[in-house]
N, C-alpha and C. Protein backbone atom coordinates (compact mmCIF):
# COMPACT_ATOMS: atom_id res chain seq x y z
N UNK A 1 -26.85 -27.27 -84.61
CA UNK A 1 -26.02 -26.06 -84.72
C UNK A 1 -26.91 -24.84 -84.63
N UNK A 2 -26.49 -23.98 -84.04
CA UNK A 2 -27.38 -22.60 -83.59
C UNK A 2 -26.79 -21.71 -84.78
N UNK A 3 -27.62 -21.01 -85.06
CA UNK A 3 -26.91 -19.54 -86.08
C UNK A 3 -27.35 -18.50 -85.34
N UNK A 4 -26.42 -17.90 -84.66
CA UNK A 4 -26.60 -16.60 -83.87
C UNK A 4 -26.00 -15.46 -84.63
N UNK A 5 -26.43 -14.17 -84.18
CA UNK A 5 -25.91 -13.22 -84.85
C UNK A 5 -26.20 -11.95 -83.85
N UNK A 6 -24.85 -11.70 -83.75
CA UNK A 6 -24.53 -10.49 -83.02
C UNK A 6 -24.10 -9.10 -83.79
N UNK A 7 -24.45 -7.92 -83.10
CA UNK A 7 -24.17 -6.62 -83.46
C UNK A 7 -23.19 -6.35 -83.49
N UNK A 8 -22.46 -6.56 -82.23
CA UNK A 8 -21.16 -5.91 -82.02
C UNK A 8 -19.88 -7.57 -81.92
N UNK A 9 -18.39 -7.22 -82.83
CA UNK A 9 -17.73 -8.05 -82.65
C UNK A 9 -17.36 -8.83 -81.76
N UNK A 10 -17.32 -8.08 -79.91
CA UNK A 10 -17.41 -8.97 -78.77
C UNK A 10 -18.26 -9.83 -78.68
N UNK A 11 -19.25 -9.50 -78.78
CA UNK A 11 -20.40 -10.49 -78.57
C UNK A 11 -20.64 -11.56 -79.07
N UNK A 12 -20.18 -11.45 -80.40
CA UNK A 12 -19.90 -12.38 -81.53
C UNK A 12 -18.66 -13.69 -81.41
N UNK A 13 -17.76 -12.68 -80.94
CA UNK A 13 -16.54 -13.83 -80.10
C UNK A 13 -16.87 -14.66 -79.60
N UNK A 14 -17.47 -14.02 -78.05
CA UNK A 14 -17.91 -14.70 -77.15
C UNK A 14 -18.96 -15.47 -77.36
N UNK A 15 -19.50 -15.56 -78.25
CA UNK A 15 -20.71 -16.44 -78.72
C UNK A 15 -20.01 -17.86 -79.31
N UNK A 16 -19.19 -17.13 -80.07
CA UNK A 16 -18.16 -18.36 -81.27
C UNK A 16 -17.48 -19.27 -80.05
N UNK A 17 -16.82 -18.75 -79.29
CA UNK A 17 -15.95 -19.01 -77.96
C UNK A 17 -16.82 -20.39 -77.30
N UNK A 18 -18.27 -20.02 -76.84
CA UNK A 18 -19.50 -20.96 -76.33
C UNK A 18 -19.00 -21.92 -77.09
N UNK A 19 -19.74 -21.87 -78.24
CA UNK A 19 -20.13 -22.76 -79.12
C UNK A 19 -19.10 -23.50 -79.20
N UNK A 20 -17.61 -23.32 -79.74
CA UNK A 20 -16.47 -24.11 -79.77
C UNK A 20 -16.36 -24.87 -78.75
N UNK A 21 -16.14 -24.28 -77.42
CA UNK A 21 -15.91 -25.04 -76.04
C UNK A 21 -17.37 -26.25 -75.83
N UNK A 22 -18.54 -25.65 -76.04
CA UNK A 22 -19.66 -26.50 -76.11
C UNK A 22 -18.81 -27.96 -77.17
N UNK A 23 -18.38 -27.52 -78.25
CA UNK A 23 -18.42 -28.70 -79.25
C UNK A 23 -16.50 -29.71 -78.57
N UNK A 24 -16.04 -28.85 -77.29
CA UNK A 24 -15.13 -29.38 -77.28
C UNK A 24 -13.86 -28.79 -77.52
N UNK A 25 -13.82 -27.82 -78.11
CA UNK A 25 -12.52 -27.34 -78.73
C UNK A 25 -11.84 -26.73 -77.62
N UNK A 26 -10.42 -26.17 -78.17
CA UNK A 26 -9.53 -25.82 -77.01
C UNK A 26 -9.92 -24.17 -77.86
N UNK A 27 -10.07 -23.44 -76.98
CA UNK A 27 -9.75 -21.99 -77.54
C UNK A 27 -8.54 -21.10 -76.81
């Protein structure tokens, strides 16, 4: 599991977004 951390809330989405789809999930 990665712990990333973003500045701004988009970035942060789109990071969460990766990671989910990486693990499989439907977003």
């Amino acid at each position: 599991m990665r712990i990333l951390v973003a500045d701004d809330s988009e970035t942060m989405s789109a990071l969460v977004n990766d990671i989910l789809t990486a693990e499989g999930h439907e977003v």
